[in-house]
Protein backbone atom coordinates (compact mmCIF):
# COMPACT_ATOMS: atom_id res chain seq x y z
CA UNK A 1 -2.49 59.52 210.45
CA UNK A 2 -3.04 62.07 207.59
CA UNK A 3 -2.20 64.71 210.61
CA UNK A 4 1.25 63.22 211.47
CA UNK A 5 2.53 63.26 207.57
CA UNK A 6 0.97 66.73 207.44
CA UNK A 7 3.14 67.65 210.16
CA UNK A 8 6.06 65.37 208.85
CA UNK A 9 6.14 67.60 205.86
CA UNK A 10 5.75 70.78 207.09
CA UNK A 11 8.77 69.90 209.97
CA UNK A 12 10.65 68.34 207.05
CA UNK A 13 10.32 70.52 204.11
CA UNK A 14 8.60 67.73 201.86
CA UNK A 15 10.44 69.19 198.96
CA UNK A 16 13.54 68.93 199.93
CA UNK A 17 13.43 65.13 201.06
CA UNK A 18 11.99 64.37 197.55
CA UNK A 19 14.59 66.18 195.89
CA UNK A 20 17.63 64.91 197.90
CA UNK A 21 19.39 62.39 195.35
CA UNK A 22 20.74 58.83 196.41
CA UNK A 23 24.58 59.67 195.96
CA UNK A 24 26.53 56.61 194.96
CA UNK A 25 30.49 56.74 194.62
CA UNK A 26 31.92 55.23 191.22
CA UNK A 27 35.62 54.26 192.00
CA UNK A 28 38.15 54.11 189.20
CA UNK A 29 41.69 53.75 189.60
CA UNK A 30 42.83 55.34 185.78
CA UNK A 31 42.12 59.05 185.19
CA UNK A 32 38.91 60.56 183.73
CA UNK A 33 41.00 61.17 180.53
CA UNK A 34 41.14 57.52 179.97
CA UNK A 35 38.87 55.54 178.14
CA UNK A 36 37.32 53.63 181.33
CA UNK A 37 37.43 57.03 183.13
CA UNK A 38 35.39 58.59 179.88
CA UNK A 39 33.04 55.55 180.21
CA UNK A 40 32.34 56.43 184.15
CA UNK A 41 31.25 59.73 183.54
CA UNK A 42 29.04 58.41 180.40
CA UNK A 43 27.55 56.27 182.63
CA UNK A 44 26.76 58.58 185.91
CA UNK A 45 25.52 61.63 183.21
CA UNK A 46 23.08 58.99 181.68
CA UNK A 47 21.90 57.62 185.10
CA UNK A 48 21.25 61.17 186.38
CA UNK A 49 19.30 61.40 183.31
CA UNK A 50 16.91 58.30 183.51
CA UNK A 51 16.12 58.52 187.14
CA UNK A 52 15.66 62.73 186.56
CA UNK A 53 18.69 63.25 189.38
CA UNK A 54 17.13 60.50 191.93
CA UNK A 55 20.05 58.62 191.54
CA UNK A 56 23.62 60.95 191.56
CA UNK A 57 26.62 59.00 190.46
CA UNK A 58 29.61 60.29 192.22
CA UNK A 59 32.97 59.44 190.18
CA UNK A 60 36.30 59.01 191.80
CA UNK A 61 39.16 58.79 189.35
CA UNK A 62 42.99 57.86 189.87
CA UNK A 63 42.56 55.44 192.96
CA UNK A 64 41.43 58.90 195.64
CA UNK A 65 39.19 56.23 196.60
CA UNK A 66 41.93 54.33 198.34
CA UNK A 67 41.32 51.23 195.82
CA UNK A 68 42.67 49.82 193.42
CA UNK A 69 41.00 47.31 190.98
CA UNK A 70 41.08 43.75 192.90
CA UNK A 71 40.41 45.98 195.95
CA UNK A 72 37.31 47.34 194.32
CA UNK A 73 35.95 44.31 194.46
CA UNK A 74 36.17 43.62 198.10
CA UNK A 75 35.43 47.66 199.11
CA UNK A 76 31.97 47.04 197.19
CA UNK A 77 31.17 43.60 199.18
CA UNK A 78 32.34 45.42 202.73
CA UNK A 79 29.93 48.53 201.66
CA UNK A 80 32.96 51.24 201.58
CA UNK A 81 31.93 52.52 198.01
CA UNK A 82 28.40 51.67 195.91
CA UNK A 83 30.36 50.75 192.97
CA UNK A 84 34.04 50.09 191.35
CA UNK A 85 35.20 50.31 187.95
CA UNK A 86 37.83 47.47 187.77
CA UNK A 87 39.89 45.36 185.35
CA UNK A 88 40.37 42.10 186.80
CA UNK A 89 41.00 38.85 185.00
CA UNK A 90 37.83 36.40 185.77
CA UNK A 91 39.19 32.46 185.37
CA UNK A 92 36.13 29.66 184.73
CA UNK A 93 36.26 26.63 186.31
């Protein structure tokens, strides 16, 4: 066993795997100038920070993602982008 991760890592480059960073897109449909947009990139700079560039987030401004809020919401549940960034009106029963 301790042969076969030996070789894994040697075949592999072992640094390089642990260095690789989970990217995650960040969809937002208003510009980066804007105060959600200045929030987004906040948010992916401080996650970068706490998880020491483990975790990368990737922000998309201006809908480039193809989504627009309310669509956010079903791109994240159907797995087309890790996150959204949307302004939707949530009614209570």
């Amino acid at each position: 066993m301790v042969w076969l991760a030996a070789a894994l890592l040697l075949t592999t480059g072992g640094d390089a795997i642990a260095q690789t960073p989970r990217v995650l897109t960040l969809a937002n449909e208003y510009p980066a100038t804007s105060l959600p947009g200045e929030g987004d990139t906040a948010f992916a700079t401080r996650v970068a920070a706490l998880t020491s560039g483990r975790i990368e987030i990737r922000t998309v401004f201006d809908a480039k993602s193809g989504f627009k809020s309310a669509e956010q919401l079903v791109a994240v549940r159907d797995g087309n982008i890790a996150l959204g960034d949307t302004r939707r009106r949530v009614e209570w029963a």
